[in-house]
PDB file of N, CA and C in Angstrom:
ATOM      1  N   UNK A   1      20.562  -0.038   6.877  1.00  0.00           N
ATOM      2  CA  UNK A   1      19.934   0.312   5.620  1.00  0.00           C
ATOM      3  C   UNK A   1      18.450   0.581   5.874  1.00  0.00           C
ATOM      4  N   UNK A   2      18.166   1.929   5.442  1.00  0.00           N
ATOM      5  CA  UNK A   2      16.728   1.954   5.342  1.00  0.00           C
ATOM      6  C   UNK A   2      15.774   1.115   4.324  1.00  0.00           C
ATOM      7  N   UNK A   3      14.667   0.919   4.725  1.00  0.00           N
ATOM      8  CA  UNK A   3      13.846   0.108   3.830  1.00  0.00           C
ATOM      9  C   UNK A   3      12.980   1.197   3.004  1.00  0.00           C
ATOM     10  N   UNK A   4      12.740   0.904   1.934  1.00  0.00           N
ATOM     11  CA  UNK A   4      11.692   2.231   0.995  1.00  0.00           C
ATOM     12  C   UNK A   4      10.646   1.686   0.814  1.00  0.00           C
ATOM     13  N   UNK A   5       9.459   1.735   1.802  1.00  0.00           N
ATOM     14  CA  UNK A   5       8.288   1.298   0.946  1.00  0.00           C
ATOM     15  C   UNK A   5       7.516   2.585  -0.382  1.00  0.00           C
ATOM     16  N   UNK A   6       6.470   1.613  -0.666  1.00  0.00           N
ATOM     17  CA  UNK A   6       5.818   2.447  -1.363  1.00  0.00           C
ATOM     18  C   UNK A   6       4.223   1.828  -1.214  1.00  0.00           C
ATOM     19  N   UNK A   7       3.580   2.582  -1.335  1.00  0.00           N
ATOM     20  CA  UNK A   7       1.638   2.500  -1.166  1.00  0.00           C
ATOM     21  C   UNK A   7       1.649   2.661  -2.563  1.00  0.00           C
ATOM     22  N   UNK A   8       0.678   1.743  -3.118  1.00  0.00           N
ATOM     23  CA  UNK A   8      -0.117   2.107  -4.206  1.00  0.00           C
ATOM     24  C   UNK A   8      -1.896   2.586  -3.526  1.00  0.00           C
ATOM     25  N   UNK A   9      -2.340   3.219  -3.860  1.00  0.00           N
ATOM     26  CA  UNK A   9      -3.463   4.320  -3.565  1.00  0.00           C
ATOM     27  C   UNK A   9      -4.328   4.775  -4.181  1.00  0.00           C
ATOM     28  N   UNK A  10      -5.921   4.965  -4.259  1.00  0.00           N
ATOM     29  CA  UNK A  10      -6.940   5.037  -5.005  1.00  0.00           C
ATOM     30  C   UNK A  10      -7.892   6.559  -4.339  1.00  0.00           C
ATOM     31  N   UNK A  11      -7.524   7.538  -4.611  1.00  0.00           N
ATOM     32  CA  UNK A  11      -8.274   8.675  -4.498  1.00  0.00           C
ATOM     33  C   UNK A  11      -9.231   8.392  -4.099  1.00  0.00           C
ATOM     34  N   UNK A  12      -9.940   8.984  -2.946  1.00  0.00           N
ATOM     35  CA  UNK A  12     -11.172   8.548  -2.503  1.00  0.00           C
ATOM     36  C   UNK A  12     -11.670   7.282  -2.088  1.00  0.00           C
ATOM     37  N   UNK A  13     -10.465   6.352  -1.714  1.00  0.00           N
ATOM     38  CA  UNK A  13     -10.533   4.624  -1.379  1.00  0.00           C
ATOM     39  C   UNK A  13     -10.249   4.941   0.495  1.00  0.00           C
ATOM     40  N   UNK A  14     -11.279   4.387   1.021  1.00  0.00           N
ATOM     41  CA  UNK A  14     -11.391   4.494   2.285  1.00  0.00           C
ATOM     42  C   UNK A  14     -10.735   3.303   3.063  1.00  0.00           C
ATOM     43  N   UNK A  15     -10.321   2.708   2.545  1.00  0.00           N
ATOM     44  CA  UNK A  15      -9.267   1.144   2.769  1.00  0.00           C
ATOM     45  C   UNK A  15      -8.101   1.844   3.078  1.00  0.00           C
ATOM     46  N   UNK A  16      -7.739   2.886   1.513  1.00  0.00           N
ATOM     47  CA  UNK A  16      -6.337   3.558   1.634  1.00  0.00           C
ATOM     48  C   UNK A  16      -6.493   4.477   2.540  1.00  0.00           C
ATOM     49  N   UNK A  17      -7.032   5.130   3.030  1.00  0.00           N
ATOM     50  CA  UNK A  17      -7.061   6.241   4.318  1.00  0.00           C
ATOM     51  C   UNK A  17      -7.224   5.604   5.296  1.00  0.00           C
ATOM     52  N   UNK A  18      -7.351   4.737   5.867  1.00  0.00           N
ATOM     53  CA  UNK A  18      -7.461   3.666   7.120  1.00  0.00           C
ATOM     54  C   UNK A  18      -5.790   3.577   7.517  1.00  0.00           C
ATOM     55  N   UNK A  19      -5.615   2.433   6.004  1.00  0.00           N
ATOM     56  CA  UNK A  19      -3.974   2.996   6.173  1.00  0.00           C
ATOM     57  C   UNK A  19      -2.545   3.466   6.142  1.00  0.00           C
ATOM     58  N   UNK A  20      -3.321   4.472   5.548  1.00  0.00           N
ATOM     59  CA  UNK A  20      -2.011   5.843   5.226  1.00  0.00           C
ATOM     60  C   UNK A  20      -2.496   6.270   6.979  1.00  0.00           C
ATOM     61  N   UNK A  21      -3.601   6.269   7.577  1.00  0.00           N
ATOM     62  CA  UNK A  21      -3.685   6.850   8.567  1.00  0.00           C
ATOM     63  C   UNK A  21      -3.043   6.312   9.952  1.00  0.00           C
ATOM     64  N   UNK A  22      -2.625   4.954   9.261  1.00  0.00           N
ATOM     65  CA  UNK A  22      -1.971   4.025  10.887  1.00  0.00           C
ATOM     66  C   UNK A  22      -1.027   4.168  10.146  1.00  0.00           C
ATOM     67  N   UNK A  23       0.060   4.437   9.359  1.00  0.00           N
ATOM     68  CA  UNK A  23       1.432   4.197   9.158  1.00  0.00           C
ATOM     69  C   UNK A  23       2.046   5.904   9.196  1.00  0.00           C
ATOM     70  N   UNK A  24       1.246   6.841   9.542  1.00  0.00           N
ATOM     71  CA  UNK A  24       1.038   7.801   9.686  1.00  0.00           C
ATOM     72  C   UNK A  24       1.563   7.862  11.345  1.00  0.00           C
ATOM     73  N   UNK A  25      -0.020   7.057  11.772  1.00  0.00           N
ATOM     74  CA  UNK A  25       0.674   7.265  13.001  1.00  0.00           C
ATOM     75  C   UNK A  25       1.704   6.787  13.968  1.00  0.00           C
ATOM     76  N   UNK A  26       2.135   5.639  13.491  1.00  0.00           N
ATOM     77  CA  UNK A  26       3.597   5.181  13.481  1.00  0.00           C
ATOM     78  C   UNK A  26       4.927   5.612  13.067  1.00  0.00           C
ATOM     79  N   UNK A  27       4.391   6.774  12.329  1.00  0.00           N
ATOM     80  CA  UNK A  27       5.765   7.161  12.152  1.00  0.00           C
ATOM     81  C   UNK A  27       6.584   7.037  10.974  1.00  0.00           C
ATOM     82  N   UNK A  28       5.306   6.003  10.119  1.00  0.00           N
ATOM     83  CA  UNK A  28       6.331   4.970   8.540  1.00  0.00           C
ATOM     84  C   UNK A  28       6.436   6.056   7.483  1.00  0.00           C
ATOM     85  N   UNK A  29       7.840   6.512   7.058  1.00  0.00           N
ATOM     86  CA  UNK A  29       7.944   7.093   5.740  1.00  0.00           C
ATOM     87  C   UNK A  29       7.319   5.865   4.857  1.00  0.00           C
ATOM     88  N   UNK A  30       6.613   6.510   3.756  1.00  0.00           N
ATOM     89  CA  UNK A  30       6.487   5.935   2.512  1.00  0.00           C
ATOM     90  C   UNK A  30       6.343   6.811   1.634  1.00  0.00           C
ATOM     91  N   UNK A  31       6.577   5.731  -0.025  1.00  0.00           N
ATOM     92  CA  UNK A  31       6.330   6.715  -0.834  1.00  0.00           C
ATOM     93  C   UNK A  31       4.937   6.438  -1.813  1.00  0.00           C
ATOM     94  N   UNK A  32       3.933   7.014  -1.945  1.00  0.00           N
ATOM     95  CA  UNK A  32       2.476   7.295  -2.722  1.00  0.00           C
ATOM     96  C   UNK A  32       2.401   7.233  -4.134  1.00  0.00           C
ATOM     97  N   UNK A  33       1.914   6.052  -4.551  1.00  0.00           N
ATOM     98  CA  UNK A  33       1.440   6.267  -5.999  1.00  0.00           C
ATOM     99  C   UNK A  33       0.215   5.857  -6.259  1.00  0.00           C
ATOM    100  N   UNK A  34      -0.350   6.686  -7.052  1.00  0.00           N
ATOM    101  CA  UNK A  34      -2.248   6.534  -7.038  1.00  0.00           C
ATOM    102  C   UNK A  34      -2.297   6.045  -8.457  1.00  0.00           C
ATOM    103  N   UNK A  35      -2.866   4.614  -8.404  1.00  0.00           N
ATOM    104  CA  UNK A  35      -3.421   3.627  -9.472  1.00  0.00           C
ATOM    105  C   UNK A  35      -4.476   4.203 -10.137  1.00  0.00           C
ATOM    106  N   UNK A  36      -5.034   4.541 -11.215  1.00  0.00           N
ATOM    107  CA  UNK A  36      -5.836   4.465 -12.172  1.00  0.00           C
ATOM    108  C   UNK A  36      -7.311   3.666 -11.905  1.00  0.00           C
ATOM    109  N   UNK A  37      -8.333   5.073 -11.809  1.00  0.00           N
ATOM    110  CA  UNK A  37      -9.691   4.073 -10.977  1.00  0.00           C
ATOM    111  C   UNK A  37     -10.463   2.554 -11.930  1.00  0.00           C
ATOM    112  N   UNK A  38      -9.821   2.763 -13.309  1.00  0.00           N
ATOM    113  CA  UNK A  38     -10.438   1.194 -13.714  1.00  0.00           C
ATOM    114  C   UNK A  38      -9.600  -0.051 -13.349  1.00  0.00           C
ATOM    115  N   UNK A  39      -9.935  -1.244 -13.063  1.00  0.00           N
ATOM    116  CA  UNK A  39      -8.776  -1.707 -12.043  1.00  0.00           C
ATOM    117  C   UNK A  39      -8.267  -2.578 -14.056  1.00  0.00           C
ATOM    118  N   UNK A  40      -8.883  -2.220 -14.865  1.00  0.00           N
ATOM    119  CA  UNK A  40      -8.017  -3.258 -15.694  1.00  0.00           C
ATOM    120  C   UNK A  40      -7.095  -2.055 -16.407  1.00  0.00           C
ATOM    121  N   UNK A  41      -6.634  -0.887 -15.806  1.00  0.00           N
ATOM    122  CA  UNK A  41      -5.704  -0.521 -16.117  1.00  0.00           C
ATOM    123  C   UNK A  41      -4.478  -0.277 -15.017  1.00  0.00           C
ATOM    124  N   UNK A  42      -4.783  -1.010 -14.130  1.00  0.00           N
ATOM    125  CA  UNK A  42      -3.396  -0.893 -12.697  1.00  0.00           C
ATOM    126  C   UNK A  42      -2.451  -2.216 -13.375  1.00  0.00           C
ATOM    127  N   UNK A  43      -1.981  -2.587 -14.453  1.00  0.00           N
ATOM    128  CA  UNK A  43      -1.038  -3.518 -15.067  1.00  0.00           C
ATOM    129  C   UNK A  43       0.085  -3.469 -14.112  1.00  0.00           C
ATOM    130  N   UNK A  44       0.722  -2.098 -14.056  1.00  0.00           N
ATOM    131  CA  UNK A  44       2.073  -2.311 -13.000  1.00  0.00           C
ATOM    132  C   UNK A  44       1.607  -2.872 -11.769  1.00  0.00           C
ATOM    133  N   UNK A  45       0.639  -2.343 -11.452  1.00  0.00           N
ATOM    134  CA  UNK A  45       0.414  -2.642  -9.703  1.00  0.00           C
ATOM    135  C   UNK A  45       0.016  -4.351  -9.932  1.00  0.00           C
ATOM    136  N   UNK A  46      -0.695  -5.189 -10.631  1.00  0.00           N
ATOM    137  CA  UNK A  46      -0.913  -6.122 -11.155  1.00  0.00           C
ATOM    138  C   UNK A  46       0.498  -7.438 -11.038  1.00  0.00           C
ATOM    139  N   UNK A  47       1.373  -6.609 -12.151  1.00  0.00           N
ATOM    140  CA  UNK A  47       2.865  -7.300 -12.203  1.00  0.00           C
ATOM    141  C   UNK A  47       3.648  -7.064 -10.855  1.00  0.00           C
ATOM    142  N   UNK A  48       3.223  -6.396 -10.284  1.00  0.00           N
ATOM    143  CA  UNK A  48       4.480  -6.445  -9.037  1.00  0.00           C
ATOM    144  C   UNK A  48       3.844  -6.902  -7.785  1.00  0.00           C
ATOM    145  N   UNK A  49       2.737  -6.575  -7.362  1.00  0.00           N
ATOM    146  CA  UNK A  49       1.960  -7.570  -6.430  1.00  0.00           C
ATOM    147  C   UNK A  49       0.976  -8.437  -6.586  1.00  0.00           C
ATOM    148  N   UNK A  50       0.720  -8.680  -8.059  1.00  0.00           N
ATOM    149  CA  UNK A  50      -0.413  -9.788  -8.159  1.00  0.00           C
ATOM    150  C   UNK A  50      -2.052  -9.174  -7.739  1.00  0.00           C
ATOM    151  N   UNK A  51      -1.957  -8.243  -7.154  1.00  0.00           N
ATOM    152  CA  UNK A  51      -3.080  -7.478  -7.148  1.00  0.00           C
ATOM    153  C   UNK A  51      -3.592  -6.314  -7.356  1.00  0.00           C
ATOM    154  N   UNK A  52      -5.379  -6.435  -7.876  1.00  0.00           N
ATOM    155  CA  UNK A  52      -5.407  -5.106  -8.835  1.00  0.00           C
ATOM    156  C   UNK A  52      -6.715  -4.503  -7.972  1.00  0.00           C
ATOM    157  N   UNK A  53      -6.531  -4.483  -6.314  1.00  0.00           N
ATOM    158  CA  UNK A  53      -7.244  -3.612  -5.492  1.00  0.00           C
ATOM    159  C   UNK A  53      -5.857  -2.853  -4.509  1.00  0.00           C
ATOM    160  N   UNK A  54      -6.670  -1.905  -4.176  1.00  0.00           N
ATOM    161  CA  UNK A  54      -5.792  -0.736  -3.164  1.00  0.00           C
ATOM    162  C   UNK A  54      -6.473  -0.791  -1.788  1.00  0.00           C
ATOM    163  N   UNK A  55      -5.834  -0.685  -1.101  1.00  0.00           N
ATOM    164  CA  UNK A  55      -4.185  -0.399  -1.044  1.00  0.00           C
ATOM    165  C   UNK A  55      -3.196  -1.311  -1.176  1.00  0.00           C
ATOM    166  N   UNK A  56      -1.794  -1.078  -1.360  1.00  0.00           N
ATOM    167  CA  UNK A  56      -0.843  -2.445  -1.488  1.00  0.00           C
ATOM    168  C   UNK A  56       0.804  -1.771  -1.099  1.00  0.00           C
ATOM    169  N   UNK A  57       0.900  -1.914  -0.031  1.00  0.00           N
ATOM    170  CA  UNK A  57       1.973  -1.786   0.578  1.00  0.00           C
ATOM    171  C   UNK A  57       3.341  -2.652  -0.196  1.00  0.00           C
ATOM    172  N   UNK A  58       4.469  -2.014  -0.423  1.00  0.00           N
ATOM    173  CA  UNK A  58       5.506  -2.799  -1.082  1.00  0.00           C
ATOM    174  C   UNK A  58       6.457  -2.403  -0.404  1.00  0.00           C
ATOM    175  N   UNK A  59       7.511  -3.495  -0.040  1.00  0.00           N
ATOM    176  CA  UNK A  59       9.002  -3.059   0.807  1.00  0.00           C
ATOM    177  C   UNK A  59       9.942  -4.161   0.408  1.00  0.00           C
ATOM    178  N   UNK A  60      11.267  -3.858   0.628  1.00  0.00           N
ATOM    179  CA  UNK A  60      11.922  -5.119   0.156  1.00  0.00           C
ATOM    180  C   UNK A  60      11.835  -6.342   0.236  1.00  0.00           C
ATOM    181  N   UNK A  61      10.930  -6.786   1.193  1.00  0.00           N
ATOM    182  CA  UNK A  61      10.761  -7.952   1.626  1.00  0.00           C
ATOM    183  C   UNK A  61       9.242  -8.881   0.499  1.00  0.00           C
ATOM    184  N   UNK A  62       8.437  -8.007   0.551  1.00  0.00           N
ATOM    185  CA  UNK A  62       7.210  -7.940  -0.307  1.00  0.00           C
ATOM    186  C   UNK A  62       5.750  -7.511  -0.299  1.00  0.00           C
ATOM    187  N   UNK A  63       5.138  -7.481  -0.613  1.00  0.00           N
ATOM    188  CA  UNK A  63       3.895  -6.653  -0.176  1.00  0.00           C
ATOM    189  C   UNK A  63       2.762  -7.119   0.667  1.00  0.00           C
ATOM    190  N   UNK A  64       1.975  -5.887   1.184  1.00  0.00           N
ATOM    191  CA  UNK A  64       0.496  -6.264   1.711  1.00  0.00           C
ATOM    192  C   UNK A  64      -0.681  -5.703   1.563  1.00  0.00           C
ATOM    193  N   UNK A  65      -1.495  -6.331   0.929  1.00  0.00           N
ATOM    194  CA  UNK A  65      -2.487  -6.107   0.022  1.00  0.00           C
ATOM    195  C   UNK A  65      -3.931  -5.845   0.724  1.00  0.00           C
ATOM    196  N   UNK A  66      -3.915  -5.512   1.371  1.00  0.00           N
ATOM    197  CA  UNK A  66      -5.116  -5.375   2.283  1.00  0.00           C
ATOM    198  C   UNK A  66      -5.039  -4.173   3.507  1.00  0.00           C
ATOM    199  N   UNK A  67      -5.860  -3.351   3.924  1.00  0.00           N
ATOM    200  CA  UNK A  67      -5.539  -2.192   4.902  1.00  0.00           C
ATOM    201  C   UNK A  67      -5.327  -3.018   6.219  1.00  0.00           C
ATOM    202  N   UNK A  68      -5.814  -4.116   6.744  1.00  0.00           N
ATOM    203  CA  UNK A  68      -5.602  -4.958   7.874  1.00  0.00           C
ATOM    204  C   UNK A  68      -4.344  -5.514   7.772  1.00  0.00           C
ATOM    205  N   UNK A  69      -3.985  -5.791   6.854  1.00  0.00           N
ATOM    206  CA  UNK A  69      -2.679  -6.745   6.653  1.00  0.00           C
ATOM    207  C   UNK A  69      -1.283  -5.645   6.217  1.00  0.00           C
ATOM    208  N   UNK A  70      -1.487  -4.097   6.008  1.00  0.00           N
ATOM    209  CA  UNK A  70      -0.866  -3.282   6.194  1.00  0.00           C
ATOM    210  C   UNK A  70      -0.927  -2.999   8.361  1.00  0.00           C
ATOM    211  N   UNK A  71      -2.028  -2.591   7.906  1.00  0.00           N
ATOM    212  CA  UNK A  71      -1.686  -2.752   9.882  1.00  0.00           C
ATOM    213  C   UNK A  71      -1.368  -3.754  10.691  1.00  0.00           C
ATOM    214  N   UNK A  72      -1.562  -4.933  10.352  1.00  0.00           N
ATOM    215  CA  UNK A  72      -0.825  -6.340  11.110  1.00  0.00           C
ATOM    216  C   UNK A  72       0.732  -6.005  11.147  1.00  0.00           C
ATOM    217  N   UNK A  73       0.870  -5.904   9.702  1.00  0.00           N
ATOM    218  CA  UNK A  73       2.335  -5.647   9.405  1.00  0.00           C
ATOM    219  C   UNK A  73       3.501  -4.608  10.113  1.00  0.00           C
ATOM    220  N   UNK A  74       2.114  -3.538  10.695  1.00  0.00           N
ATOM    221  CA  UNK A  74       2.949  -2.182  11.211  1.00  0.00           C
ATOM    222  C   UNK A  74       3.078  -2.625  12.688  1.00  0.00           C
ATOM    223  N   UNK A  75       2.176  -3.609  13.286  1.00  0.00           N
ATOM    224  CA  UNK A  75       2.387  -4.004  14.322  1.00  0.00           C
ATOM    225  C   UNK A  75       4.070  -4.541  14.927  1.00  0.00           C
ATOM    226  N   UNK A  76       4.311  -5.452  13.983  1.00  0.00           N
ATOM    227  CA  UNK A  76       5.369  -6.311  14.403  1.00  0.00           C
ATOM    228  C   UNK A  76       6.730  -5.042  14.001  1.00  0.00           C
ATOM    229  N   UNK A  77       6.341  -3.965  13.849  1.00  0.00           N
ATOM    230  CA  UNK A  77       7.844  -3.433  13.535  1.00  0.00           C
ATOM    231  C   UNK A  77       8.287  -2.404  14.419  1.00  0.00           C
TER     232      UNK A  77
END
């Protein structure tokens, strides 16, 4: 079974281009959704990872909320 992640993503957020750019170069399909630049309107991104900064990696297992902790993550796989 494939796994589906998804990025939540902030236009012009240099966190999120760090790493869309290492899961890029690994090879990781994902799928892109760009949060809303006031953070008290990211409610979904809020309810499903508890956090209302970008980037935030989500996969079945659960998310990672930080561009380092997206690349830690790409390490071990």
């Amino acid at each position: 079974m494939t796994k589906r992640l998804v990025m939540f993503v902030l236009e012009g957020c240099p966190y999120c281009k760090k790493a869309e750019k290492a899961l890029k170069a690994k090879g990781v399909k994902y799928e892109e959704i760009e949060v809303p630049p006031n953070k008290s309107d990211r409610t979904l991104l809020k309810q499903i990872s508890g956090q209302d900064s970008v980037p935030v990696l989500l996969d079945v297992i659960g998310s990672k909320d930080q561009d380092d902790d997206i690349i830690e993550w790409l390490e071990t796989q």
